[in-house]
Every structure is written in C-alpha cells, then in structure tokens.
N, C-alpha and C. Protein backbone atom coordinates (compact mmCIF):
# COMPACT_ATOMS: atom_id res chain seq x y z
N UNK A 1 -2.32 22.82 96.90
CA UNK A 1 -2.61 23.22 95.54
C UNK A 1 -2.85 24.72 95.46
N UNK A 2 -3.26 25.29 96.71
CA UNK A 2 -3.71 26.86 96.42
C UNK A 2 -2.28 27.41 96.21
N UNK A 3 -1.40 27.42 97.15
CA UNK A 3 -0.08 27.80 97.62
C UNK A 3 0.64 27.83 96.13
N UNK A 4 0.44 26.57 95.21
CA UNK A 4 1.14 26.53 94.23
C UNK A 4 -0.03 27.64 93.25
N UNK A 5 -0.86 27.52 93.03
CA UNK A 5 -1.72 28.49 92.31
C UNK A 5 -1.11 30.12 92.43
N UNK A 6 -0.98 30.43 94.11
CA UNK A 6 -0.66 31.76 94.21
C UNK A 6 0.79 31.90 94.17
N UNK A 7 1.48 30.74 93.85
CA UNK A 7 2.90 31.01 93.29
C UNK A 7 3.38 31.12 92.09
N UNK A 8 2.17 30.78 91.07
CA UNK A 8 1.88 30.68 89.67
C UNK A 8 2.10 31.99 88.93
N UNK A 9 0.69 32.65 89.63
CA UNK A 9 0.07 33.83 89.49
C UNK A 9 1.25 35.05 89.41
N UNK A 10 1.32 34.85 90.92
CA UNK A 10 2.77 35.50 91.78
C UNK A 10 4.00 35.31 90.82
N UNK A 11 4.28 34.56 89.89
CA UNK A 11 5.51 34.60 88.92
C UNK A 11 5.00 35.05 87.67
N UNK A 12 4.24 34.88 86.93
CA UNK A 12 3.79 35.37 86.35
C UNK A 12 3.44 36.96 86.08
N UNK A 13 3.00 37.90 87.36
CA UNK A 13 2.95 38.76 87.52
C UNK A 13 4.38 39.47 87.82
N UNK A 14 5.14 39.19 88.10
CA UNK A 14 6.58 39.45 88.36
C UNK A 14 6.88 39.22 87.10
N UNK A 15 7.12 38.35 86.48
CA UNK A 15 7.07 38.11 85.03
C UNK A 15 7.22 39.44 84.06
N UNK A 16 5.77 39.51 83.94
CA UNK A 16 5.11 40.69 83.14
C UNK A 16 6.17 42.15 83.48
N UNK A 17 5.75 42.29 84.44
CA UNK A 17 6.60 43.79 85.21
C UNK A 17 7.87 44.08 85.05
N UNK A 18 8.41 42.54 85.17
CA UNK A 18 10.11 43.04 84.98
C UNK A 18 11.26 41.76 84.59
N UNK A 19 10.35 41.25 83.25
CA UNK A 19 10.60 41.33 81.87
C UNK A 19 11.42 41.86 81.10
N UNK A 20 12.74 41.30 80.92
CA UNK A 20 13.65 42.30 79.61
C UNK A 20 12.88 42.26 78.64
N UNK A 21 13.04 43.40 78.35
CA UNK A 21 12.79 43.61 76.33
C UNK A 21 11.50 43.35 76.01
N UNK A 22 11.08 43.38 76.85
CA UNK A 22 9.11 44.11 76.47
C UNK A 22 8.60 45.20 76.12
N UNK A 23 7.86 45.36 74.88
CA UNK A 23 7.32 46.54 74.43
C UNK A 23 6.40 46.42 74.41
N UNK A 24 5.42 47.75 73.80
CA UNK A 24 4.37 47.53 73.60
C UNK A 24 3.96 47.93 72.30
N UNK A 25 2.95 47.41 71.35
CA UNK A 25 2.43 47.92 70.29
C UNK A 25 1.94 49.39 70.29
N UNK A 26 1.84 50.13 69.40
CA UNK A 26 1.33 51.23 69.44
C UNK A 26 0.69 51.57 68.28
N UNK A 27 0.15 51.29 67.34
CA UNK A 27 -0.60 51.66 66.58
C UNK A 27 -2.10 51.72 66.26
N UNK A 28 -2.86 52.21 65.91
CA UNK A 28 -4.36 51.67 65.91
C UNK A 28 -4.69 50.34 64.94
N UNK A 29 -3.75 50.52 63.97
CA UNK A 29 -3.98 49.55 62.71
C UNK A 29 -3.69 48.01 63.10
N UNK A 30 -2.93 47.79 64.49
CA UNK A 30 -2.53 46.45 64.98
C UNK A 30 -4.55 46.02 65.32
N UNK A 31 -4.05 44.47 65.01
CA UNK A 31 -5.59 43.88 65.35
C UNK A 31 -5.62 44.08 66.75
N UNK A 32 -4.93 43.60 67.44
CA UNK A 32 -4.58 43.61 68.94
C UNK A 32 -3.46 44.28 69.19
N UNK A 33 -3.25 45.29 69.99
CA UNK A 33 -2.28 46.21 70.62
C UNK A 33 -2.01 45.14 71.51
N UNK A 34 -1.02 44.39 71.63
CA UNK A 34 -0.13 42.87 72.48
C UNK A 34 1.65 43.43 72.81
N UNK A 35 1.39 43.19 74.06
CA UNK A 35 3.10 42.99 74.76
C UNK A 35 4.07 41.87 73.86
N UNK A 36 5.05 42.33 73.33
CA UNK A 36 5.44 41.70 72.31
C UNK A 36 6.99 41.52 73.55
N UNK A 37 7.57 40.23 73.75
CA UNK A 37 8.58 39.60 74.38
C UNK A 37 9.55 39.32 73.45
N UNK A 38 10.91 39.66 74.32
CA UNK A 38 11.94 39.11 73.53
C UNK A 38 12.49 37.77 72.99
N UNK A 39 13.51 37.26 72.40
CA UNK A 39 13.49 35.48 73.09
C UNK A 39 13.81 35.39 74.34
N UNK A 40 14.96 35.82 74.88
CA UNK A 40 15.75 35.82 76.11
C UNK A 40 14.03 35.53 76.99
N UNK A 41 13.33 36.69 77.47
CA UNK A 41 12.25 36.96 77.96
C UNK A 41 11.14 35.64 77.97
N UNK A 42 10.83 35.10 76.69
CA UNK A 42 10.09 34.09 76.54
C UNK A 42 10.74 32.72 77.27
N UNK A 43 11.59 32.81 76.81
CA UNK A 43 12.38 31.58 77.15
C UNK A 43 12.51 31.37 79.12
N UNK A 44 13.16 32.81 79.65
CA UNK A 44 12.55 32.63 80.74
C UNK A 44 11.20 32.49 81.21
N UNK A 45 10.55 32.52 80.90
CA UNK A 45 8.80 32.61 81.85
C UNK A 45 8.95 31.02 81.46
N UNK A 46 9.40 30.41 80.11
CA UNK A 46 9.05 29.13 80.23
C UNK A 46 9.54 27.71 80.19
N UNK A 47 11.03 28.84 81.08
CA UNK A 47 12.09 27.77 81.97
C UNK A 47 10.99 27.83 83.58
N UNK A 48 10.62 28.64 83.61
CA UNK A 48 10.37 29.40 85.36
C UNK A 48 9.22 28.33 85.54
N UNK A 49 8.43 27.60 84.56
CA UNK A 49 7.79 26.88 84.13
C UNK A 49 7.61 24.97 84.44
N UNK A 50 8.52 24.94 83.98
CA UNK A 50 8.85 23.80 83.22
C UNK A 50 8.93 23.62 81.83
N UNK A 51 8.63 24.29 80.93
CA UNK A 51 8.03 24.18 79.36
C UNK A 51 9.34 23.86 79.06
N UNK A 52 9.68 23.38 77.89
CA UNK A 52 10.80 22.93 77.27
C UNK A 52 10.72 23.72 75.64
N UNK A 53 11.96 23.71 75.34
CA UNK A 53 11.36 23.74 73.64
C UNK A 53 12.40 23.16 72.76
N UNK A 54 12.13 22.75 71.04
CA UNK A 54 13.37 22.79 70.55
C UNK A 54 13.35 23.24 68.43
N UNK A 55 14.35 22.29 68.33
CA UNK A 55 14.38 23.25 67.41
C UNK A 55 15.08 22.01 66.21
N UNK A 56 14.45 22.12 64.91
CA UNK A 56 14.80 21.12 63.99
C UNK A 56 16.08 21.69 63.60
N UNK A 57 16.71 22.63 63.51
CA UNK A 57 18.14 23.69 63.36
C UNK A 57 19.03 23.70 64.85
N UNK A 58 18.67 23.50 65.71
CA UNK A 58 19.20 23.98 66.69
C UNK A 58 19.85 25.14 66.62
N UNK A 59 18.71 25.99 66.58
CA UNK A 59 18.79 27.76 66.71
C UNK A 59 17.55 28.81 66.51
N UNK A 60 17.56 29.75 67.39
CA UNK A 60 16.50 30.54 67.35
C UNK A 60 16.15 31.72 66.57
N UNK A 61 17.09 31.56 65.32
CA UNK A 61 17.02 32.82 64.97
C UNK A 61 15.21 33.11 63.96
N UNK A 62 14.81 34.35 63.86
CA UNK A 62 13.33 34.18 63.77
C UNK A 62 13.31 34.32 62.27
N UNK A 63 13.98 34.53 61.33
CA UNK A 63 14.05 34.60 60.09
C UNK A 63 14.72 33.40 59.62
N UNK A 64 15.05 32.42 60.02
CA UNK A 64 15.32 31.14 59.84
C UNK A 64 14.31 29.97 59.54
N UNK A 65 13.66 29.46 58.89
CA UNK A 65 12.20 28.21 59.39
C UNK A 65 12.89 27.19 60.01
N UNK A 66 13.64 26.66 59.97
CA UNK A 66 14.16 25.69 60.92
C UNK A 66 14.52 26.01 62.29
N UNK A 67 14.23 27.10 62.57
CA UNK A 67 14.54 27.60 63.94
C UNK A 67 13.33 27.46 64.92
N UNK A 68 13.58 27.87 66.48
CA UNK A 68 12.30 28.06 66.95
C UNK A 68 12.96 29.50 67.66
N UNK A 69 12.04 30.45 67.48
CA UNK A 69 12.20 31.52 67.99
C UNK A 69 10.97 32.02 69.01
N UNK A 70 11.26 33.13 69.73
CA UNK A 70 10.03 33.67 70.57
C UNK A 70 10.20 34.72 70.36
N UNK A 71 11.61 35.52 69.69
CA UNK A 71 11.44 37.14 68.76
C UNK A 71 9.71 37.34 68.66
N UNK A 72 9.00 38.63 69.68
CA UNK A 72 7.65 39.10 69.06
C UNK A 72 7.23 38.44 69.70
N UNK A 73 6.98 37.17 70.47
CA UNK A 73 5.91 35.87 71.00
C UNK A 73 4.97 37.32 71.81
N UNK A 74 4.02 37.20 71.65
CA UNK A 74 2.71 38.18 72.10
C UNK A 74 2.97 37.38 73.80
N UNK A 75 3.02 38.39 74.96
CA UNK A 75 3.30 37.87 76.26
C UNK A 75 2.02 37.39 76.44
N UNK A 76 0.24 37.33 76.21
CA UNK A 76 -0.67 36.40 76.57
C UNK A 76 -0.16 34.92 76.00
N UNK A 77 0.26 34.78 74.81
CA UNK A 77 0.63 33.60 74.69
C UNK A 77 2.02 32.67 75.42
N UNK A 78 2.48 33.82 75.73
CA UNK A 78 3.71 32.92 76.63
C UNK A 78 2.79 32.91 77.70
N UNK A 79 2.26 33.33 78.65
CA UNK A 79 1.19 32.63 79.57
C UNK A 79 0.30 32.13 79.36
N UNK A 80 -0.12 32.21 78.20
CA UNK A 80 -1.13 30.87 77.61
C UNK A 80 -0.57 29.27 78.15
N UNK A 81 0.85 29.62 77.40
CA UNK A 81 1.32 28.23 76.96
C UNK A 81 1.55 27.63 78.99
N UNK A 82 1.90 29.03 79.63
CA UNK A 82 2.29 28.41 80.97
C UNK A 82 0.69 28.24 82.11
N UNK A 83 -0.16 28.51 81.42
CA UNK A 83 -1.52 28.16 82.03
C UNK A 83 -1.85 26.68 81.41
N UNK A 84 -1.56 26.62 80.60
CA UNK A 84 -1.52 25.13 79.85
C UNK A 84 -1.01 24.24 81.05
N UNK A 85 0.29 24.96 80.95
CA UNK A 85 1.47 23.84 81.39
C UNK A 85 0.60 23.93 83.13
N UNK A 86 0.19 24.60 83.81
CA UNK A 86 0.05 24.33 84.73
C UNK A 86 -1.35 23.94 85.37
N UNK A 87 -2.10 23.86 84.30
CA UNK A 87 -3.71 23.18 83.99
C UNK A 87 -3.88 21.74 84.06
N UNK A 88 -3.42 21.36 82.99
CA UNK A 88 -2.90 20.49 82.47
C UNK A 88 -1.84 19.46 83.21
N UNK A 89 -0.58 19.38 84.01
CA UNK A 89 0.00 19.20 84.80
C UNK A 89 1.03 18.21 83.59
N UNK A 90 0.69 18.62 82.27
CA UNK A 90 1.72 17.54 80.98
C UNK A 90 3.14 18.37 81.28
N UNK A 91 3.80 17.00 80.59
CA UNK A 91 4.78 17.77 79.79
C UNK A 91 4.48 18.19 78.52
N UNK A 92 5.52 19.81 78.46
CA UNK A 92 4.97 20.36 77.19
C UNK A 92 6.72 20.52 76.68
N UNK A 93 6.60 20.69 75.41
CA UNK A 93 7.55 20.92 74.22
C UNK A 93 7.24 21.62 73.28
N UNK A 94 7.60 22.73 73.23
CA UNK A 94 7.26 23.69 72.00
C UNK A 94 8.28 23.50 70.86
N UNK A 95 8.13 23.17 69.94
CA UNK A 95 8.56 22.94 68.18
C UNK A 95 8.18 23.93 67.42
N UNK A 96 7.38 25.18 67.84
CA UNK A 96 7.65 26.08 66.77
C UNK A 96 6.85 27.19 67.13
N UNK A 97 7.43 28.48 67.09
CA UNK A 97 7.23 30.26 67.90
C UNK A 97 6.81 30.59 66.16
N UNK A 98 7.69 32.26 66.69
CA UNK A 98 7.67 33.26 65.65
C UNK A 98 8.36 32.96 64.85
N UNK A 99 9.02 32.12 64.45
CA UNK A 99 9.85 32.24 63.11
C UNK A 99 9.10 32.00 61.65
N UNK A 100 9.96 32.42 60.43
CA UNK A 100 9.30 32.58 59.31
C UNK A 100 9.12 31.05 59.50
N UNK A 101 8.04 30.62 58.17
CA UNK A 101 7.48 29.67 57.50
C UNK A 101 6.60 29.01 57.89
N UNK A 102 5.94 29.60 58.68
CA UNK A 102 4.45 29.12 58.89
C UNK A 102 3.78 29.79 58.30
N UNK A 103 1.70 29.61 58.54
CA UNK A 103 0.88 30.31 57.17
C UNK A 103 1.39 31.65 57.64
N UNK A 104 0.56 32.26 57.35
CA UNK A 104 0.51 34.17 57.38
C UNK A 104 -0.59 34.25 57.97
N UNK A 105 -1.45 35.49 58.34
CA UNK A 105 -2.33 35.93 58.69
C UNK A 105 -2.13 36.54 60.24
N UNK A 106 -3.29 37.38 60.41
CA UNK A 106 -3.61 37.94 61.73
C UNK A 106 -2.95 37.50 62.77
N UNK A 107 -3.57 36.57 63.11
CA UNK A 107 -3.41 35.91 64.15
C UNK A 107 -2.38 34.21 64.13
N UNK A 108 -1.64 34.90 63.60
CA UNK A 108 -0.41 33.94 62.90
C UNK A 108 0.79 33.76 64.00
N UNK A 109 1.28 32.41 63.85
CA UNK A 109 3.06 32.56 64.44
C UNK A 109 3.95 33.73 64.58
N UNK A 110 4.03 34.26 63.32
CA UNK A 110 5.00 35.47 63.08
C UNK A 110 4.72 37.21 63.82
N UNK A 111 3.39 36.81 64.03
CA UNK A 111 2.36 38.06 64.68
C UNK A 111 2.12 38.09 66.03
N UNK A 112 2.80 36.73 66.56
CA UNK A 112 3.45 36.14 68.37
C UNK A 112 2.05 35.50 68.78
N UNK A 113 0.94 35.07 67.99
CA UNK A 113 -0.13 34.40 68.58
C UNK A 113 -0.04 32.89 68.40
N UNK A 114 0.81 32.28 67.87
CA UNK A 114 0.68 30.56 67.72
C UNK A 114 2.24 30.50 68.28
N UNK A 115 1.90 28.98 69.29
CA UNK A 115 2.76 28.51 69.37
C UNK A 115 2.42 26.94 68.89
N UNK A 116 3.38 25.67 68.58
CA UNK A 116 3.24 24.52 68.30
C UNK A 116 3.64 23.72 69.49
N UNK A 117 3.42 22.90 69.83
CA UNK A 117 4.04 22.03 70.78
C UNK A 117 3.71 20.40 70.30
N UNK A 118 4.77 19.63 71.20
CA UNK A 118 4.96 18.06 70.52
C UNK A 118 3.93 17.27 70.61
N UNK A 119 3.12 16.47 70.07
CA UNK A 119 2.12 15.42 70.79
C UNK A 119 2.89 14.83 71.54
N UNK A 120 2.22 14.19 73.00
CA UNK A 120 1.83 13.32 73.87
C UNK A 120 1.00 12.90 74.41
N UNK A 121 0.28 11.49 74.83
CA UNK A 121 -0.70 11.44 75.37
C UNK A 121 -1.50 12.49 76.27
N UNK A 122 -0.45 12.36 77.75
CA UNK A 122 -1.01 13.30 78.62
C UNK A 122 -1.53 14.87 77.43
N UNK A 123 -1.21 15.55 76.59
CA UNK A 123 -1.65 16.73 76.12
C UNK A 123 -2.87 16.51 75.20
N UNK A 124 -2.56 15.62 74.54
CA UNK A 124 -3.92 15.28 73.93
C UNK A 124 -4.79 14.47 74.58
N UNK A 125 -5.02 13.85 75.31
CA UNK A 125 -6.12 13.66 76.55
C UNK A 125 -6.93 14.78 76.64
N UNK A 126 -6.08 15.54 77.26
CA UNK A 126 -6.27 16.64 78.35
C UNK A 126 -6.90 17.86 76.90
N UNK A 127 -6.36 17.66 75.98
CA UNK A 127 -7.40 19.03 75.15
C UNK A 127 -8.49 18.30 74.79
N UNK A 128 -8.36 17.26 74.00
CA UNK A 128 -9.45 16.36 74.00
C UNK A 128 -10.53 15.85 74.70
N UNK A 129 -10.62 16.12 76.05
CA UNK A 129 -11.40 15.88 77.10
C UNK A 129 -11.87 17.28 78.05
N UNK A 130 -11.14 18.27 77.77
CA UNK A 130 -11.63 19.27 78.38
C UNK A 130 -12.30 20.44 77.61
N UNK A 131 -11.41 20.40 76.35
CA UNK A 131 -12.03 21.79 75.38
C UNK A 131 -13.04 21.02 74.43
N UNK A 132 -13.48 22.55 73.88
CA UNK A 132 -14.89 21.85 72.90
C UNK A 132 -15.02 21.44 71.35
N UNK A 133 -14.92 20.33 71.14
CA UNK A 133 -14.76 20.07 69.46
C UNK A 133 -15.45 20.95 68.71
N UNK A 134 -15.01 22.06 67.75
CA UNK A 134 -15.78 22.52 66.83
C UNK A 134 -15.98 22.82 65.64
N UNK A 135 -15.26 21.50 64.96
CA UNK A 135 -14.87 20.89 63.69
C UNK A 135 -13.61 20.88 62.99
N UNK A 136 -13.73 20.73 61.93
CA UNK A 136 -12.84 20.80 61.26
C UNK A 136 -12.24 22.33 60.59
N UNK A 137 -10.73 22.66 61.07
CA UNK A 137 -10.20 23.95 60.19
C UNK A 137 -10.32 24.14 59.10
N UNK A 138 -9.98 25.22 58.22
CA UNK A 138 -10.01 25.14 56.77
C UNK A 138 -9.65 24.54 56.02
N UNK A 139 -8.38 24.41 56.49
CA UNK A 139 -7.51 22.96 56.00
C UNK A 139 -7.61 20.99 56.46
N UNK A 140 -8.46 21.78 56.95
CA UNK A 140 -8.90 20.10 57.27
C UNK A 140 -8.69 19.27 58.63
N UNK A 141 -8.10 20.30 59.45
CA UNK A 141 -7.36 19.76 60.56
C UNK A 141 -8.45 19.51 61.95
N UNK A 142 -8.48 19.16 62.69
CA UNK A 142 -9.80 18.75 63.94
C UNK A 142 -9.20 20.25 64.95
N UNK A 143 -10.17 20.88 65.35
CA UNK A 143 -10.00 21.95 66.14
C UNK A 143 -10.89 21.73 67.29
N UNK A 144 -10.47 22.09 68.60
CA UNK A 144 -10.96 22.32 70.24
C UNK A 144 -10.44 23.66 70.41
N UNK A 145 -11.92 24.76 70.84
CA UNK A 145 -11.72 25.25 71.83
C UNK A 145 -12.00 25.54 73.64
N UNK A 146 -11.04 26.21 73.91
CA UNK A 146 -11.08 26.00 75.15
C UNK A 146 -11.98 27.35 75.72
N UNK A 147 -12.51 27.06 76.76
CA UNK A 147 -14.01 28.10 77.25
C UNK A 147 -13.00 29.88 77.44
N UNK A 148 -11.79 29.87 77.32
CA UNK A 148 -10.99 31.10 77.28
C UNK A 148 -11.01 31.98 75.50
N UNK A 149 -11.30 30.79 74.95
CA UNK A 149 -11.30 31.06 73.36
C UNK A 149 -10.03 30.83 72.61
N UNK A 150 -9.38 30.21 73.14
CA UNK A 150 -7.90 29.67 72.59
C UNK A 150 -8.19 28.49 71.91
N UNK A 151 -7.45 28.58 70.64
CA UNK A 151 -7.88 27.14 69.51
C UNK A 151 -6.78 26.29 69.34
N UNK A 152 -6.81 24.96 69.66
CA UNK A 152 -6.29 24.15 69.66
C UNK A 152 -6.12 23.18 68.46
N UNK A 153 -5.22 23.22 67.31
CA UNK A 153 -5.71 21.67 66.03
C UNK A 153 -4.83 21.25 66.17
N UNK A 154 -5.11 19.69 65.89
CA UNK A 154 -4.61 18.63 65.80
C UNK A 154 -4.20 18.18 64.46
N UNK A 155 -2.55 18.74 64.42
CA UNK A 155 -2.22 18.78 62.59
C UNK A 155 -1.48 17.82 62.63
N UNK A 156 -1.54 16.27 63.36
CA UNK A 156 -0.90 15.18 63.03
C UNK A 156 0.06 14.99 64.33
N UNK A 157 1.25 15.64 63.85
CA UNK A 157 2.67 15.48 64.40
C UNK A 157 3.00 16.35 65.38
N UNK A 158 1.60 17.40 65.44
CA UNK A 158 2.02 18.35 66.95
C UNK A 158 0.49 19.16 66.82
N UNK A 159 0.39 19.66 68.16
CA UNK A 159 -1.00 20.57 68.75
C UNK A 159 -0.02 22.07 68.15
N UNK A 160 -1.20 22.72 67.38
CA UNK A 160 -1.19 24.03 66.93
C UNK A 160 -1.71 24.86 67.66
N UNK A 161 -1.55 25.88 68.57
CA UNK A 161 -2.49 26.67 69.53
C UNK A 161 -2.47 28.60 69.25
N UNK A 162 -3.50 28.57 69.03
CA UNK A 162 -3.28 29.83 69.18
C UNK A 162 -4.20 30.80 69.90
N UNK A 163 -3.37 31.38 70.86
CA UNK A 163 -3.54 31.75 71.67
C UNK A 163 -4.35 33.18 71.55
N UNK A 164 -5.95 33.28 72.34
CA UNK A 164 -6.44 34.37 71.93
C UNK A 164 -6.37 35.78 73.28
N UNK A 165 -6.10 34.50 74.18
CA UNK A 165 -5.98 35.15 75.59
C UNK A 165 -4.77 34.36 76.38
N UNK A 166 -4.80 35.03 77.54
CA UNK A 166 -3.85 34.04 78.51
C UNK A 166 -4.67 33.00 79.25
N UNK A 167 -5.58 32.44 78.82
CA UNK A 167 -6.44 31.07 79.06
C UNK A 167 -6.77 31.48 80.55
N UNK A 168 -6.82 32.33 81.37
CA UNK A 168 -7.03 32.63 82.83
C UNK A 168 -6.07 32.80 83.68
N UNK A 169 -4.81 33.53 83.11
CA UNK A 169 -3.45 33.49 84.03
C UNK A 169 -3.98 34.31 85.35
C-alpha cells in the first residue's frame, strides 16, 4: 500500500510540472489565484487514474450544458477528484466539469472548483461514513464535509463536490 501511495503522489507531481496547457491566474481580484488545466490535461491526470467521465451530449465543449468539459478545471480539483478516487478505492464517474449551466458563483463549476460525479453505493458509503454531516445547503440539499474542507451534497442523482483543496494530494 505505501509503494502505491508513493506512486500516487509521484504521478501526480509529474502531473502538475509537465502538464500541457497550464496557466496560472494572475490577478489580485481572483478569490483564489488556481492552476487552471486544459481538457486534454484534465482528462489525462484522470485517465492516469482510473476516473471515468461522460457526457449527456457526447462532447466537451465548455459553452455547451450538455457537455462535460474540464476547459479551466482548477488543477486542486483535478487532484481532489484523484485523492477521492484513491481514498476511497470507488469507482468514480464524473457527469459534469466547467461547462455553462450550472449555478454561478465563486466557487462554482465554471470557476474550475465543482466537479459532479454519478451515485454509487461504494461513493456514497464512503462520504457518508467518513466526512462530517453539516446540514442542509441553501437549496435544500444534505452536505458532508471532509476534514480537508471539501463539500460534498447529495443532490439526488449525483454527489456535487467542490473542491476547496486537493483533499491531501
């Protein structure tokens, strides 16, 4: 288990470094100055993975809502999602990145901090039993966070996450 830990890490960090099409924010006015990934980029770290993803369009384009895109995905959250995946030991399926038509705000899809992924047992177990219930969202939805500060709701038909850190990559 260590061996696989320091092979985790070890891709991940390779990852980061040499990464197509990574920038960086530069402004003061950003809430968070975040490594913003391409799709190409996202998509690898979370083939390298296992993560899967798909798409009610079958296509990624990020100005599309039927698409799933990773255009912008903030790089803590693409290692969010692969600290998940390798925490956790589920299968994961992501159903929905940066593309338009999700809410708005800060710390929004479109701003590379939420990703969606599919329910399954194994994933909801595993948030349900490890992170901390701490009510209900604005909208009504049941929220867990996890001791990294990443929020997890449970909006029915898929886990909403958004990612505040890389959960301990």
């Amino acid at each position: 288990m260590k061996i696989r830990s320091v092979l985790t890490a070890l891709a991940l960090v390779l990852g980061a470094l040499f990464a197509p099409a990574v920038g960086v924010l530069s402004t003061a006015t950003d809430a968070q100055a975040a490594t913003k990934l391409s799709h190409a980029s996202a998509t690898s770290m979370f083939s390298s993975s296992g993560i899967t993803w798909s798409s009610s369009g079958g296509c990624s384009n990020r100005n599309v809502s039927t698409c799933t895109s990773f255009d912008q995905l903030n790089l803590t959250s693409a290692q969010g999602a692969q600290t998940l995946k390798s925490a956790s030991g589920c299968a994961l399926n992501i159903t929905g990145g940066t593309e338009t038509g999700h809410a708005s705000g800060t710390y929004s899809h479109w701003n590379g901090y939420k990703l969606d992924f599919g329910k399954n047992t194994c994933i909801t177990n595993y948030v349900k039993n490890t992170f901390t219930y701490i009510g209900l969202r604005g909208d009504g939805y049941p929220q867990w966070q996890s001791a990294a500060g990443n929020l997890y709701a449970d909006e029915g038909s898929h886990w909403d996450v958004t990612f505040m850190t890389c959960g301990g990559c």
